[in-house]
Protein backbone atom coordinates (compact mmCIF):
# COMPACT_ATOMS: atom_id res chain seq x y z
CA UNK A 1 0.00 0.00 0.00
CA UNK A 2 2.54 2.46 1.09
CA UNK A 3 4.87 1.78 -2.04
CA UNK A 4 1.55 2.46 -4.32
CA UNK A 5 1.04 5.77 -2.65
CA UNK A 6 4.21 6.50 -3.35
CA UNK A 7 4.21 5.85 -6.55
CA UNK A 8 0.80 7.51 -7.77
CA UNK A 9 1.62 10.50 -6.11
CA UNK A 10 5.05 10.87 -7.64
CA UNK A 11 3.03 10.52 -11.25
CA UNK A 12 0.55 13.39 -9.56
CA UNK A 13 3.40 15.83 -8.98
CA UNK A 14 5.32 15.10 -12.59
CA UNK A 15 1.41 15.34 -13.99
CA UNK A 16 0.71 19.24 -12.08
CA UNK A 17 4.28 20.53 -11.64
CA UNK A 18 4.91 20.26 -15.76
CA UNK A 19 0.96 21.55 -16.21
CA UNK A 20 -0.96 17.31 -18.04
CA UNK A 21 0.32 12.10 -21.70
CA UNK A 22 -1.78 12.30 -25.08
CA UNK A 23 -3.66 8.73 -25.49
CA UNK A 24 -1.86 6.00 -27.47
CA UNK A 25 -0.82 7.90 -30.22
CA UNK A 26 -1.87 5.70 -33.25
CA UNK A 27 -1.98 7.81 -35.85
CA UNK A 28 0.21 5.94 -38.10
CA UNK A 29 -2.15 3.68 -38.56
CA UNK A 30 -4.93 6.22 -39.76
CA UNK A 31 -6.85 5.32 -43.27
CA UNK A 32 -9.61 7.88 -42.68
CA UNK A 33 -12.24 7.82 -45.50
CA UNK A 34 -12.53 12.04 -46.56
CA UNK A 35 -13.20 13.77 -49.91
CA UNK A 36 -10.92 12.58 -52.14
CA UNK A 37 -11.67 14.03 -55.42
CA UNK A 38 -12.86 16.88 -57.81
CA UNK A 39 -16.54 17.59 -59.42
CA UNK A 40 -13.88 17.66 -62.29
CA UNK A 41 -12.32 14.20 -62.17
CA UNK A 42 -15.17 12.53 -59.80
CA UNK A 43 -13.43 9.23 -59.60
CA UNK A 44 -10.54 7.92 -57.65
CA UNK A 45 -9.37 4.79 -56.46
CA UNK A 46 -7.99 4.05 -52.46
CA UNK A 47 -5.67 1.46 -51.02
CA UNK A 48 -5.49 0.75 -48.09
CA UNK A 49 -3.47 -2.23 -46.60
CA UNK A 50 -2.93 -3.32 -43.05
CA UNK A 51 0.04 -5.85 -42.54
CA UNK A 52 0.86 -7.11 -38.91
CA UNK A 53 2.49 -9.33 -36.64
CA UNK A 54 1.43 -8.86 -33.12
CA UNK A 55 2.97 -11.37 -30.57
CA UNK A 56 1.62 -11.34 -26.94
CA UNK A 57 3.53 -12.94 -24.49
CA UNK A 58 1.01 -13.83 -22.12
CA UNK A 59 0.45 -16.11 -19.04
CA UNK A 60 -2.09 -14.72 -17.02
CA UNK A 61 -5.71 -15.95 -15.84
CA UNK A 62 -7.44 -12.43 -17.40
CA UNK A 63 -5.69 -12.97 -20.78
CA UNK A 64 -3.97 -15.95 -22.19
CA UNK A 65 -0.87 -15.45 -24.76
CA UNK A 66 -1.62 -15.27 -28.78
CA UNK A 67 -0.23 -14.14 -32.26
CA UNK A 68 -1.86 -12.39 -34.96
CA UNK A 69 -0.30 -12.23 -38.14
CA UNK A 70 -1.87 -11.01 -41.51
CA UNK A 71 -3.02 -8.39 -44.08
CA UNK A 72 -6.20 -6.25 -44.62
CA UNK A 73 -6.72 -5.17 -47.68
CA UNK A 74 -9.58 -2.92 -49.00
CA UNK A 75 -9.50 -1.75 -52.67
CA UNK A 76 -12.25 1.22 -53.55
CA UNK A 77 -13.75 3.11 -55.59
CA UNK A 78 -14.86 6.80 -54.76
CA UNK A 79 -17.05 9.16 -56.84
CA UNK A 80 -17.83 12.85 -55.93
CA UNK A 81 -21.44 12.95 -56.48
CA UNK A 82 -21.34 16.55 -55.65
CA UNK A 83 -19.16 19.10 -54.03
CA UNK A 84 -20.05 18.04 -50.16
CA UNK A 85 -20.86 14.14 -51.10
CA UNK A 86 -18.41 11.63 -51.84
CA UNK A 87 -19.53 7.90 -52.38
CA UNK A 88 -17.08 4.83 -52.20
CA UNK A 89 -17.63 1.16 -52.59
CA UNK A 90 -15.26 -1.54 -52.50
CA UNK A 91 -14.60 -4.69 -50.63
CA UNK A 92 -12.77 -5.84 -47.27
CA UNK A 93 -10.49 -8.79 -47.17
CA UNK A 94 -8.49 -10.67 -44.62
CA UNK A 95 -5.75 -13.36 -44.91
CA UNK A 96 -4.26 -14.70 -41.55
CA UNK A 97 -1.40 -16.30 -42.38
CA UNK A 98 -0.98 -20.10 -41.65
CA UNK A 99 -4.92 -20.44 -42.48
CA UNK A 100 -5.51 -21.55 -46.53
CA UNK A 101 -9.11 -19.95 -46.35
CA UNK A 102 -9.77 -15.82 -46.27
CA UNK A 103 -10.44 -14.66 -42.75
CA UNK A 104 -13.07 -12.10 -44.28
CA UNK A 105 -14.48 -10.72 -47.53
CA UNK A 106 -17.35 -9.05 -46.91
CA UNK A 107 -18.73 -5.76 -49.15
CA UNK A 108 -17.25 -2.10 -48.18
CA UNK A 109 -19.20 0.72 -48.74
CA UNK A 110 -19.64 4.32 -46.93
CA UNK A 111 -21.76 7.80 -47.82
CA UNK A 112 -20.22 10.89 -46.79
CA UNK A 113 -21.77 14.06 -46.31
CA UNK A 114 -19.09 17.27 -45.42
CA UNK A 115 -20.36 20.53 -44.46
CA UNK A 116 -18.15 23.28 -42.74
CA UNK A 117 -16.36 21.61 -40.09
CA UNK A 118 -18.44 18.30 -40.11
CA UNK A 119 -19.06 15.09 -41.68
CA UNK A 120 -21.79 12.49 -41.41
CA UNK A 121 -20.58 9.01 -42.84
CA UNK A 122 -23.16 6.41 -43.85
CA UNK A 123 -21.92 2.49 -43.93
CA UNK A 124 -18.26 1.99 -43.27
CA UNK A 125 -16.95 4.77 -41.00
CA UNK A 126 -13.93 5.93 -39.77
CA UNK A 127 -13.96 3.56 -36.96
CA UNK A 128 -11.66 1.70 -34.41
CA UNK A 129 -8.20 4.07 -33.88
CA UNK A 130 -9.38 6.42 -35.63
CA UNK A 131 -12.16 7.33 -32.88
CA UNK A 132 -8.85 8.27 -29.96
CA UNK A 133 -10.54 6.24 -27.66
CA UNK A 134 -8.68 5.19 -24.52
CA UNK A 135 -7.24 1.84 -24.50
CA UNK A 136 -8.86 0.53 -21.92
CA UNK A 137 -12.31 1.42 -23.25
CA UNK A 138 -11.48 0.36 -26.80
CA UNK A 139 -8.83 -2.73 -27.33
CA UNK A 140 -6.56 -1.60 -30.04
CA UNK A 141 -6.40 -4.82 -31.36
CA UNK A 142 -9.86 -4.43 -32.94
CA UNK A 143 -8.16 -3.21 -35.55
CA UNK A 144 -6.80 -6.36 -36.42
CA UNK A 145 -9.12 -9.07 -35.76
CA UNK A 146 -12.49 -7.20 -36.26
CA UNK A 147 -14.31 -6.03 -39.65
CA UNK A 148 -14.15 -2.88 -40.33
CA UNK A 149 -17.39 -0.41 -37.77
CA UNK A 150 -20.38 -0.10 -40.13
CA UNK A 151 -23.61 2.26 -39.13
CA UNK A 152 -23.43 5.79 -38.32
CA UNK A 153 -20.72 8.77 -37.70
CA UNK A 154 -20.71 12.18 -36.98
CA UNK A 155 -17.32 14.20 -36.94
CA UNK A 156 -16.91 17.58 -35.91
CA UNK A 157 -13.09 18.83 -36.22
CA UNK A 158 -11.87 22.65 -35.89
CA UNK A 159 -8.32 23.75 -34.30
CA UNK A 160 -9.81 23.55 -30.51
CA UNK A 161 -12.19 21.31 -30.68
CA UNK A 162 -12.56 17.28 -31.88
CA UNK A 163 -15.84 15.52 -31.39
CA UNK A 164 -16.37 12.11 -32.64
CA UNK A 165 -19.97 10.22 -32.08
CA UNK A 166 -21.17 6.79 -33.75
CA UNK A 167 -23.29 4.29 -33.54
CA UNK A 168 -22.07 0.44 -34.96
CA UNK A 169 -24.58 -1.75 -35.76
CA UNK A 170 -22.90 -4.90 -35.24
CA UNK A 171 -25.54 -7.95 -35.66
CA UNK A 172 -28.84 -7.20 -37.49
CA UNK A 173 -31.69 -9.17 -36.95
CA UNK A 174 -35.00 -10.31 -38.98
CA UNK A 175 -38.17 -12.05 -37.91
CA UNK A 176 -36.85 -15.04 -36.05
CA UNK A 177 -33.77 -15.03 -36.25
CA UNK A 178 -32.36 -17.33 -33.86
CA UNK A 179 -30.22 -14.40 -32.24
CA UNK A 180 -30.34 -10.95 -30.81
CA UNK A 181 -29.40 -7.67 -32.23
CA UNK A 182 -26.28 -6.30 -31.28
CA UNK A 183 -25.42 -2.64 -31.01
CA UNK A 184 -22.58 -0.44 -29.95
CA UNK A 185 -21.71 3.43 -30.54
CA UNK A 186 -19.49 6.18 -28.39
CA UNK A 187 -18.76 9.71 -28.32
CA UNK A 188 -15.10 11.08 -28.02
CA UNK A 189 -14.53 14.85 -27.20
CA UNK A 190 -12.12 17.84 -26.62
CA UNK A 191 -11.46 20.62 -26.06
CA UNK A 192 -7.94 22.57 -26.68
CA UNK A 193 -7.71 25.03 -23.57
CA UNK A 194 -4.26 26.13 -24.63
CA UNK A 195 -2.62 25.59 -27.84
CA UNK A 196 0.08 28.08 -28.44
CA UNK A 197 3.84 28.60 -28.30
CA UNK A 198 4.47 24.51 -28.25
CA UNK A 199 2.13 24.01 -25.07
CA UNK A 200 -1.13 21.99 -25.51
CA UNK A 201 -3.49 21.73 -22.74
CA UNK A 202 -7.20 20.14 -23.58
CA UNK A 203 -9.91 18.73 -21.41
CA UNK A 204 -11.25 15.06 -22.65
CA UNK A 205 -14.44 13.00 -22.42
CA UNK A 206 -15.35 9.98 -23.48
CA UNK A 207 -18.37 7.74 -23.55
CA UNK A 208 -19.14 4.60 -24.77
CA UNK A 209 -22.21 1.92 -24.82
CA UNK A 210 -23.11 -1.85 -25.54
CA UNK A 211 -26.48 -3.54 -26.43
CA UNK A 212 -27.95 -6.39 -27.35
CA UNK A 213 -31.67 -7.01 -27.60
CA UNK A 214 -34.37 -7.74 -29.80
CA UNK A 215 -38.25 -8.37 -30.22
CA UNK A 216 -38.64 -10.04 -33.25
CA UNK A 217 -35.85 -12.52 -32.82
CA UNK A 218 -36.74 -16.00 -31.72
CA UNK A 219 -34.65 -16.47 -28.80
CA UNK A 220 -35.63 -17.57 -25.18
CA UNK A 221 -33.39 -17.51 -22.05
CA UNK A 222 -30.96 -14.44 -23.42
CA UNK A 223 -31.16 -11.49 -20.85
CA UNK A 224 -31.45 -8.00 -22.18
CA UNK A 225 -27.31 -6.63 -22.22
CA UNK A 226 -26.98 -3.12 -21.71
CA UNK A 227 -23.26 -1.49 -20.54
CA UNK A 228 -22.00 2.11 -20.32
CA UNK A 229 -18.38 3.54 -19.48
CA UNK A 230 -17.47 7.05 -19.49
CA UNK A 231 -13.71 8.67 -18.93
CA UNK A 232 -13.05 12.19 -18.28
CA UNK A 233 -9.64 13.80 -18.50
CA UNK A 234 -6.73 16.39 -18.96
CA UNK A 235 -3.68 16.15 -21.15
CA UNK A 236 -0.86 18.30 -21.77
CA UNK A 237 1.61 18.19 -24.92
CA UNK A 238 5.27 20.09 -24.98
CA UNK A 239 6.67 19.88 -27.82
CA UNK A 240 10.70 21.49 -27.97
CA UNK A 241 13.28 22.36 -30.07
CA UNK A 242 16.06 19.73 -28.99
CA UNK A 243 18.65 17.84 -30.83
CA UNK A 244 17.35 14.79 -29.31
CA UNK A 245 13.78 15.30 -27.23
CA UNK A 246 11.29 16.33 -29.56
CA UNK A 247 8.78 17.10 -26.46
CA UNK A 248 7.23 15.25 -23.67
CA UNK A 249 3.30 14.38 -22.99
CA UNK A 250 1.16 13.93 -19.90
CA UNK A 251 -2.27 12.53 -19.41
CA UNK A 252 -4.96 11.30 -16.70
CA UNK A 253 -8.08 10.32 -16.48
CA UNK A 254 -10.72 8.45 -14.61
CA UNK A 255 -12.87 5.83 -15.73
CA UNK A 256 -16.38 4.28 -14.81
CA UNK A 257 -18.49 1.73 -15.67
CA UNK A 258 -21.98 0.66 -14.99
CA UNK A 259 -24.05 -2.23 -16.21
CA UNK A 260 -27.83 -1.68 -16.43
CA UNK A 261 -28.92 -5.01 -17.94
CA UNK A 262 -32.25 -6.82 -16.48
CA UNK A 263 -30.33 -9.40 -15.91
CA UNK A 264 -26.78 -9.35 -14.77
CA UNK A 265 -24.02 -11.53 -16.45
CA UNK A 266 -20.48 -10.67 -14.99
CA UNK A 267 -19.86 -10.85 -11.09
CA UNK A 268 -19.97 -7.27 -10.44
CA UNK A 269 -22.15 -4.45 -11.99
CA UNK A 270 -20.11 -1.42 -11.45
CA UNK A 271 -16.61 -0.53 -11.40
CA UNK A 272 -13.53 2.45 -11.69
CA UNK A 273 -10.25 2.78 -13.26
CA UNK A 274 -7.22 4.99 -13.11
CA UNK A 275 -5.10 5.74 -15.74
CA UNK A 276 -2.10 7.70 -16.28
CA UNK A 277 0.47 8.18 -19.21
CA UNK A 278 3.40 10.01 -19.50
CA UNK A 279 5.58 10.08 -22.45
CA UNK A 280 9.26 11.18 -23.88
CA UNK A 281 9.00 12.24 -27.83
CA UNK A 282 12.86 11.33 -29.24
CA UNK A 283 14.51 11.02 -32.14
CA UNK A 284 14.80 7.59 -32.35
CA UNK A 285 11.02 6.57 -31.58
CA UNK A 286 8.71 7.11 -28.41
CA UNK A 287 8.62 5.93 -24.63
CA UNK A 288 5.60 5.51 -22.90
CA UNK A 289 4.87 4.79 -19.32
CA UNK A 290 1.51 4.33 -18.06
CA UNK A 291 0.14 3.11 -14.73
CA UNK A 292 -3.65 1.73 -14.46
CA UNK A 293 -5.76 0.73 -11.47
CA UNK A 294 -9.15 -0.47 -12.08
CA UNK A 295 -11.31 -2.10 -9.81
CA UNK A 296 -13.93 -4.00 -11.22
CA UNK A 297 -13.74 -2.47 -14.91
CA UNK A 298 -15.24 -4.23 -17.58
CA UNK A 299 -15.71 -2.58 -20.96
CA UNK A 300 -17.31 -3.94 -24.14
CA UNK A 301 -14.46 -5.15 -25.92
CA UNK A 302 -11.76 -2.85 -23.87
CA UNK A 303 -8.23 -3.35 -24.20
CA UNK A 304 -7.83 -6.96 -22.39
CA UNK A 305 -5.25 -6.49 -19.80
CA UNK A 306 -6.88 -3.68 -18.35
CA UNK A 307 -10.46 -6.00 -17.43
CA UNK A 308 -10.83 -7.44 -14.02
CA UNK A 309 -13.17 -10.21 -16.01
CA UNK A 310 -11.28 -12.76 -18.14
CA UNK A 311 -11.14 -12.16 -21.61
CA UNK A 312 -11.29 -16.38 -22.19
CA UNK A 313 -15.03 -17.17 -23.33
CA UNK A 314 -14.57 -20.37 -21.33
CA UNK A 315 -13.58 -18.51 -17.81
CA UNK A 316 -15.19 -17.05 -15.47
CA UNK A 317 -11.91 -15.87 -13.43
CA UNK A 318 -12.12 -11.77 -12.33
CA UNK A 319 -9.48 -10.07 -10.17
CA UNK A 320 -11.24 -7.12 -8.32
CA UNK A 321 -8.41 -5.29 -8.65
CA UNK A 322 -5.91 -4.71 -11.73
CA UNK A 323 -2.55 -2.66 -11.01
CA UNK A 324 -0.49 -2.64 -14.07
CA UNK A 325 2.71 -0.71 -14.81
CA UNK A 326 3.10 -0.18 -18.58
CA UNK A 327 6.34 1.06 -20.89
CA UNK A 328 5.77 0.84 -24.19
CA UNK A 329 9.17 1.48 -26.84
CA UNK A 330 7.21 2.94 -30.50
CA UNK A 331 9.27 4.05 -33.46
CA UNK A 332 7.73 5.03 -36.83
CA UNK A 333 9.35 4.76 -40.13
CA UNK A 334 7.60 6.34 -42.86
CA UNK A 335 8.08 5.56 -46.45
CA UNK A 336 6.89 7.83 -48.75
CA UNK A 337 3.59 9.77 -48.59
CA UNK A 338 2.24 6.62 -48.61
CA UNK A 339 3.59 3.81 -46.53
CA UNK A 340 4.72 3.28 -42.74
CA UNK A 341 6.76 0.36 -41.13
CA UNK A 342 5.70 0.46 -36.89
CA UNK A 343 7.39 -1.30 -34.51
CA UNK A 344 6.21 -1.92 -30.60
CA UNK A 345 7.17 -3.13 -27.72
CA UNK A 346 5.14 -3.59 -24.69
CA UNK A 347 6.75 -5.06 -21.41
CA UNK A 348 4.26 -4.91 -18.49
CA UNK A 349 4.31 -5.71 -14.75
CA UNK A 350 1.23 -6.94 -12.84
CA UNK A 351 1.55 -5.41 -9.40
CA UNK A 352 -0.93 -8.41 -7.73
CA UNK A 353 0.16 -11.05 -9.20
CA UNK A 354 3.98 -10.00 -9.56
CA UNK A 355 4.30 -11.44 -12.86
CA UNK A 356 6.61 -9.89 -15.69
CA UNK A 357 4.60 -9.89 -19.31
CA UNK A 358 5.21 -8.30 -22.46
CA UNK A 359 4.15 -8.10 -26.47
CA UNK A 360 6.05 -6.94 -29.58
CA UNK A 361 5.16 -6.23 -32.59
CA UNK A 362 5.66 -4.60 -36.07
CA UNK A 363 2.90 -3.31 -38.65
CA UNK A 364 3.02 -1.91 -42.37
CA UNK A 365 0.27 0.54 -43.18
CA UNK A 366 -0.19 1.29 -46.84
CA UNK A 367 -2.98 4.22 -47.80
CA UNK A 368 -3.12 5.41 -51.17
CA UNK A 369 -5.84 7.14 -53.65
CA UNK A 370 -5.61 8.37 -56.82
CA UNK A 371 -7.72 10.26 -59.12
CA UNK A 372 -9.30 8.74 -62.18
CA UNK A 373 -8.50 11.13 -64.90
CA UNK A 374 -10.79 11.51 -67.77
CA UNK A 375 -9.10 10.76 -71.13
CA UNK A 376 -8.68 14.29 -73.50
């Protein structure tokens, strides 16, 4: 107890005295769908390609060890139906290596409406990483096991503020079918308080929900799910003029979560987290450190290690309490306008059970369009 004190309130001090680290920063993995073309030359064609190999190391009763290893690829076309409407279509594959058979193909397809300093996006979204949601409310490996968020989206981006809210409708449902619907959605905002001279302050919220119902399904004995987290926080961002240090980040927030189901599922129905980041920006890649304490946290597919409720479908194992210490080693190579080679590594140590885990890995993101020019 005394050694935890110690070390949250050295964080605390670091986190006030240097005025507050930016989430994960996974922008190198962005493919955002935006206009992408002229009334002049409607047509274009995107790439985007998605190769990993993600080792986890893991030997613990919330989350056993895996690998994933593969490529997404979705090829599409867009057309610029009119100056604030773009249109694309394509289709989403998946090859895990070491399995003959494709993973996915399944149809892509998204509507986008931009006005001003918004966008509405019909279909495929710009979903998963792309939302900045906190790791432990949103498991960044979604990105690499699940198909790509299809509903709705609204985006709403200016220099202060970014505001992100969707809805993902995951499993639809006709007249007896012999499962429930499944929904999902969050909102992600904030606000820039300071932004000047190299200093970034901002103020963060975050929300997200899980459901799964139905009344014209034809299924008896499934309870009515329905889960909620929120996470409210600060951040600062220094960026300098060094040989060397390129800046330095802090970040914490609080976490909650509730279950309001009819019937309740997991062993506990509402819980907290803690979680605090700081991070050195260098020239030769990132270092992260991050500290979380949750105590009886669930979220809807949430980063794994941070659950107190295993992550096996065949367990029902919890830990009331989850005190991990984090570093994580990122460096970014980019290639081009077009291409970027990541590399990770994540060693971890798990405060209750005093075990010493880590994961590497190293990613290839490929995004790419290019107009269709008309013939003269």
């Amino acid at each position: 107890m005394q050694f935890k004190i110690i070390c949250v309130s050295i964080i605390f001090l670091v986190f006030f005295t240097n005025a507050l680290v930016a989430q994960l920063d996974n922008t190198g993995f962005e493919q955002p769908i935006n206009k992408d073309s002229t009334i002049d030359d409607p047509f274009s064609f995107s790439l985007r390609v998605l190769s990993f190999n993600k080792n986890n190391e893991y030997f613990n009763e919330i989350v056993k060890g895996y690998t994933l290893f593969g490529t997404r690829f979705i090829p599409s076309i867009g057309y610029q139906l009119h100056e604030q409407v773009n249109i694309q279509a394509g289709i989403f594959l998946q090859k895990d290596f070491g399995n003959n058979n494709l993973t996915y193909s399944i149809p892509y397809f998204s509507i986008l409406y931009d006005w001003n300093d918004s966008q509405l996006i019909f279909g495929n979204y710009n979903g998963s990483i792309h939302h900045r949601m906190l790791e432990p409310l949103e498991d960044f490996e979604r990105l690499l096991v699940d198909t790509p968020e299809n509903g709705l989206q609204y985006l709403y981006n200016t220099e202060k503020i970014f505001f992100d809210a969707w809805i993902n409708w995951e499993k639809m449902i006709y007249q007896d079918s012999p499962f429930k619907e499944e929904v999902s959605g969050g909102l992600v905002a904030s606000y820039d308080i300071i932004k000047k001279n190299g200093n970034e302050m901002s103020l963060h919220y975050q929300f997200k929900g899980y459901h799964r119902a139905g009344q014209i399904d034809n299924v008896e004995g499934s309870p009515l799910v329905t889960r909620f987290n929120n996470a409210v926080g600060a951040s600062y961002h220094k960026k300098l003029n060094s040989s060397f240090v390129e800046g330095h980040k802090w970040e914490g927030y609080f976490l909650h979560y509730i279950d309001n189901s009819f019937d309740y599922i997991l062993p506990y129905t509402q819980g907290y987290g803690y979680y605090l980041n700081g991070t050195l920006e260098t020239k030769i890649g990132d270092f992260m450190m991050s500290y979380w304490q949750g105590d009886h946290f669930y979220s809807y597919k949430g980063g794994r290690l941070y659950q107190s409720y295993s992550t096996d479908p065949n367990s029902r194992f919890f830990e009331d309490e989850r005190k991990l210490l984090i570093l994580r080693v990122m460096n970014e190579f980019h290639i081009g306008e077009s291409s970027t080679l990541l590399l990770r590594f994540e060693p971890y140590w798990d405060f209750n059970n005093k075990i010493f885990e880590f994961s590497h890995a190293v990613y290839f993101n490929i995004f790419k369009t290019l107009p269709i020019r008309k013939n003269n």
